[in-house]
C-alpha atoms as a PDB file:
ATOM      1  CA  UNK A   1     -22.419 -67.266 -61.603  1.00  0.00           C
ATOM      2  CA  UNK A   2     -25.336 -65.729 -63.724  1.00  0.00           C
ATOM      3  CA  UNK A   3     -26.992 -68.907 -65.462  1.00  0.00           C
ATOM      4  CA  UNK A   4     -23.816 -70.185 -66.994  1.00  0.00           C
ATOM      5  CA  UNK A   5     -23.323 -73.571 -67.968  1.00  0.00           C
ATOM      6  CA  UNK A   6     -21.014 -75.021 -66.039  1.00  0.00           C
ATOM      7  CA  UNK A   7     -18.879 -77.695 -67.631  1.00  0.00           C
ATOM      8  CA  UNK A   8     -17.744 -80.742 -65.668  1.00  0.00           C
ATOM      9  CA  UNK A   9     -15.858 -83.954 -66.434  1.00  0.00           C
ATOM     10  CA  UNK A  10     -16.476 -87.167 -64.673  1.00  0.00           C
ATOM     11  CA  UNK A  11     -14.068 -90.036 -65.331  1.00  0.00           C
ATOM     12  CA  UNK A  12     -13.034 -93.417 -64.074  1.00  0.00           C
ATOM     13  CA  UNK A  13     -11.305 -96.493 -65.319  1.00  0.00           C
ATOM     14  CA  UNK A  14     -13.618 -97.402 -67.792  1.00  0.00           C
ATOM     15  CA  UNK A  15     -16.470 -94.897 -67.799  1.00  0.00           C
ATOM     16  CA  UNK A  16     -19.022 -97.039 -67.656  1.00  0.00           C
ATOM     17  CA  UNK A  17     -20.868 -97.799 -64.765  1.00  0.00           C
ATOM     18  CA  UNK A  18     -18.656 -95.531 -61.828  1.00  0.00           C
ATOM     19  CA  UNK A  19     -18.726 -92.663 -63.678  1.00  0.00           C
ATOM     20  CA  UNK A  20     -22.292 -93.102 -64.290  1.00  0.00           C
ATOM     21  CA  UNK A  21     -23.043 -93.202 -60.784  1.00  0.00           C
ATOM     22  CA  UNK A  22     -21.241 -90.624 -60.017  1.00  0.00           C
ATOM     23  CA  UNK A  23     -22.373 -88.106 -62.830  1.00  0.00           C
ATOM     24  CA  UNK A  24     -25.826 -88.592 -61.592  1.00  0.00           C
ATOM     25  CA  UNK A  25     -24.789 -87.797 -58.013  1.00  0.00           C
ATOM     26  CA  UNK A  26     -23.619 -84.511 -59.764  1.00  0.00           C
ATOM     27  CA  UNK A  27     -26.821 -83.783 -61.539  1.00  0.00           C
ATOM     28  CA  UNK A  28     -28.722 -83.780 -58.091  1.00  0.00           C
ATOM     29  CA  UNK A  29     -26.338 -81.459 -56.107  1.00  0.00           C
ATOM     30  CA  UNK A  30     -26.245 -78.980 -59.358  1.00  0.00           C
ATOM     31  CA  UNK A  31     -30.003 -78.868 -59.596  1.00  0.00           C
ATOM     32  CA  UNK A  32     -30.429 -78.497 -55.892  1.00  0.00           C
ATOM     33  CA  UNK A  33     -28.029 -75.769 -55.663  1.00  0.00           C
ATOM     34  CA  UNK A  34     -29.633 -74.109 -58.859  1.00  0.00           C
ATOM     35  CA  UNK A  35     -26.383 -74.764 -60.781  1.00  0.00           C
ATOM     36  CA  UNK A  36     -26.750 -75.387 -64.747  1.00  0.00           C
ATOM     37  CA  UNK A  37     -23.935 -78.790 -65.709  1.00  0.00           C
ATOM     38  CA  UNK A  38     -23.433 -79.802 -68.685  1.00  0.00           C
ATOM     39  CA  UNK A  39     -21.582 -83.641 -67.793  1.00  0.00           C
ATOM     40  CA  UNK A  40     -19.353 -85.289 -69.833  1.00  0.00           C
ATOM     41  CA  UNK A  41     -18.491 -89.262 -68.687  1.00  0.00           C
ATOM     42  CA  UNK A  42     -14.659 -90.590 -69.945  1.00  0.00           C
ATOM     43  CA  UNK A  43     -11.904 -92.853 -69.281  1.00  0.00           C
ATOM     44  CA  UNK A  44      -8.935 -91.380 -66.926  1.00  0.00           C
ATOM     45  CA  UNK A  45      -6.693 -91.679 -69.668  1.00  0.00           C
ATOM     46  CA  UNK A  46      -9.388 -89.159 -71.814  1.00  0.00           C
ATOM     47  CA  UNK A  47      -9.628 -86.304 -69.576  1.00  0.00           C
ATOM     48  CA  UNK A  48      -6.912 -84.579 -71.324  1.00  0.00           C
ATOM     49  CA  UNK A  49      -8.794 -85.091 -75.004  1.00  0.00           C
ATOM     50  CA  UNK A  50     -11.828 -83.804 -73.538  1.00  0.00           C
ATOM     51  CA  UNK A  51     -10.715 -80.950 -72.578  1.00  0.00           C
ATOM     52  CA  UNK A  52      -9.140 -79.975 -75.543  1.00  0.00           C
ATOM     53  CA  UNK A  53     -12.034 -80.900 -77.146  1.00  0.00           C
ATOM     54  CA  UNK A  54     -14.903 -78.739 -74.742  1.00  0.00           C
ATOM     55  CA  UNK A  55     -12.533 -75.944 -74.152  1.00  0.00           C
ATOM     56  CA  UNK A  56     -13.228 -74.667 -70.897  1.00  0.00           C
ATOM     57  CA  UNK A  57     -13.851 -76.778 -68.352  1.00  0.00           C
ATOM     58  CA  UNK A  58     -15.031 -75.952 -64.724  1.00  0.00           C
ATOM     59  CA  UNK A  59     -14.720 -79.128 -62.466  1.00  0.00           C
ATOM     60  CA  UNK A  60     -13.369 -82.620 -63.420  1.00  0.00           C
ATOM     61  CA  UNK A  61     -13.908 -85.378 -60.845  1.00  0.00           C
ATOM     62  CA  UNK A  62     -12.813 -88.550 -60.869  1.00  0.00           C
ATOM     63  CA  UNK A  63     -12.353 -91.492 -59.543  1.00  0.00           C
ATOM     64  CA  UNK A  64      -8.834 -92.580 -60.900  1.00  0.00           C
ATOM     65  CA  UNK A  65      -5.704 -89.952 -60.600  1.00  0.00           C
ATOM     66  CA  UNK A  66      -5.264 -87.990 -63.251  1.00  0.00           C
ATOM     67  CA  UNK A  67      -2.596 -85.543 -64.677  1.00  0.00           C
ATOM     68  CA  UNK A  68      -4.483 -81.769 -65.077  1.00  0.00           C
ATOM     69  CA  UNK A  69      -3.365 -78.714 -64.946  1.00  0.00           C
ATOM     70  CA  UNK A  70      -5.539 -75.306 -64.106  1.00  0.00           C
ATOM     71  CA  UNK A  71      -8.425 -77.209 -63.205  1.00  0.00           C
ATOM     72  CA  UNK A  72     -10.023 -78.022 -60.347  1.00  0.00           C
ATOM     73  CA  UNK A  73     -10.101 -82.303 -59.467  1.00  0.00           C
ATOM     74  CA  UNK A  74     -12.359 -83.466 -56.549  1.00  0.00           C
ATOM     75  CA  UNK A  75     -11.735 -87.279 -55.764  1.00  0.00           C
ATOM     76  CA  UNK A  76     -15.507 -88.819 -56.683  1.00  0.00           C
ATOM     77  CA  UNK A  77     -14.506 -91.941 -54.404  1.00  0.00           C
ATOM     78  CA  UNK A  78     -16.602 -90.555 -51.228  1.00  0.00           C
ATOM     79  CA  UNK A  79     -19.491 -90.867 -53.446  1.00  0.00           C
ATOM     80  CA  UNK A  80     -18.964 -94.914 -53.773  1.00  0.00           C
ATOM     81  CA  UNK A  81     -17.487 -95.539 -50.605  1.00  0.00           C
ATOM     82  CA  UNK A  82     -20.083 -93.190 -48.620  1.00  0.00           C
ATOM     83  CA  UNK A  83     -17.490 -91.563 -46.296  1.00  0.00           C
ATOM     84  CA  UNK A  84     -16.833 -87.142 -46.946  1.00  0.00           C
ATOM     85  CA  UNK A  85     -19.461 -87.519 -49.142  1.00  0.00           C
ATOM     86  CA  UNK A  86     -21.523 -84.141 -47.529  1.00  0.00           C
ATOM     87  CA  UNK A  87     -17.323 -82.027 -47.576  1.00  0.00           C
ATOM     88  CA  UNK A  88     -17.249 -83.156 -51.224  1.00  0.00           C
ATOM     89  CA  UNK A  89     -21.082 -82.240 -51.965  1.00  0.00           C
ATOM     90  CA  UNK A  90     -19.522 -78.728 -50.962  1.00  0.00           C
ATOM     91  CA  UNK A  91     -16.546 -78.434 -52.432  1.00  0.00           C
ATOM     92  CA  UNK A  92     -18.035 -79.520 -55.686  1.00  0.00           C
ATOM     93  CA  UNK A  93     -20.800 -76.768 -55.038  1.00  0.00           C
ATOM     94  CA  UNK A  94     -18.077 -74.242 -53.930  1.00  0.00           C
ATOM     95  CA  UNK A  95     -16.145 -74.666 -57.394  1.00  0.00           C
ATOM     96  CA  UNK A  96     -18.904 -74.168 -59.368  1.00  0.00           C
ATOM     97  CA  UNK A  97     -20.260 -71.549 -58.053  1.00  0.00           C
ATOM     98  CA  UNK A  98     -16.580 -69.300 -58.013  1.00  0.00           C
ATOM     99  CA  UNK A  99     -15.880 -70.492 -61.482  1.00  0.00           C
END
């Protein structure tokens, strides 16, 4: 893990105020796990453009399905509805750590 930065997507529909939310629900498990993120907020139908455009990319959650290959997606929903939210904290935490 070393003190890489660890690259993460967050999108929704509109990236607005969901993905928002969420991204900042992020920032608080990274820093309490000692993780460095850098976040980047888009629209489902970006992810694909963003990751050409950051290269590699370590975690993309969203809220919205989207079509990715070779990257790991967590579903972001438990974090608005308030139900897995503690098995997603993990998983999210278990991702970055490996990658």
């Amino acid at each position: 893990m070393g003190n890489d930065v660890k690259k993460v997507i967050v999108s929704c529909g509109t990236a607005i105020a969901t993905a928002t939310y969420v991204a900042s629900k992020i920032k608080e498990i990274a820093e309490e796990n000692g993780i460095k993120v850098e976040i980047t907020q888009c629209k489902a139908a970006e992810v694909n453009y963003y990751i050409s455009m950051l290269g590699k990319v370590d975690l993309i959650v969203t809220t919205t399905p989207v079509n990715v290959q070779g990257i790991p997606v967590v579903n972001g929903v438990p974090f608005l509805s308030g139900v897995g939210v503690e098995q997603v904290k993990k998983k999210i935490v278990d991702i970055l750590k490996k990658s």
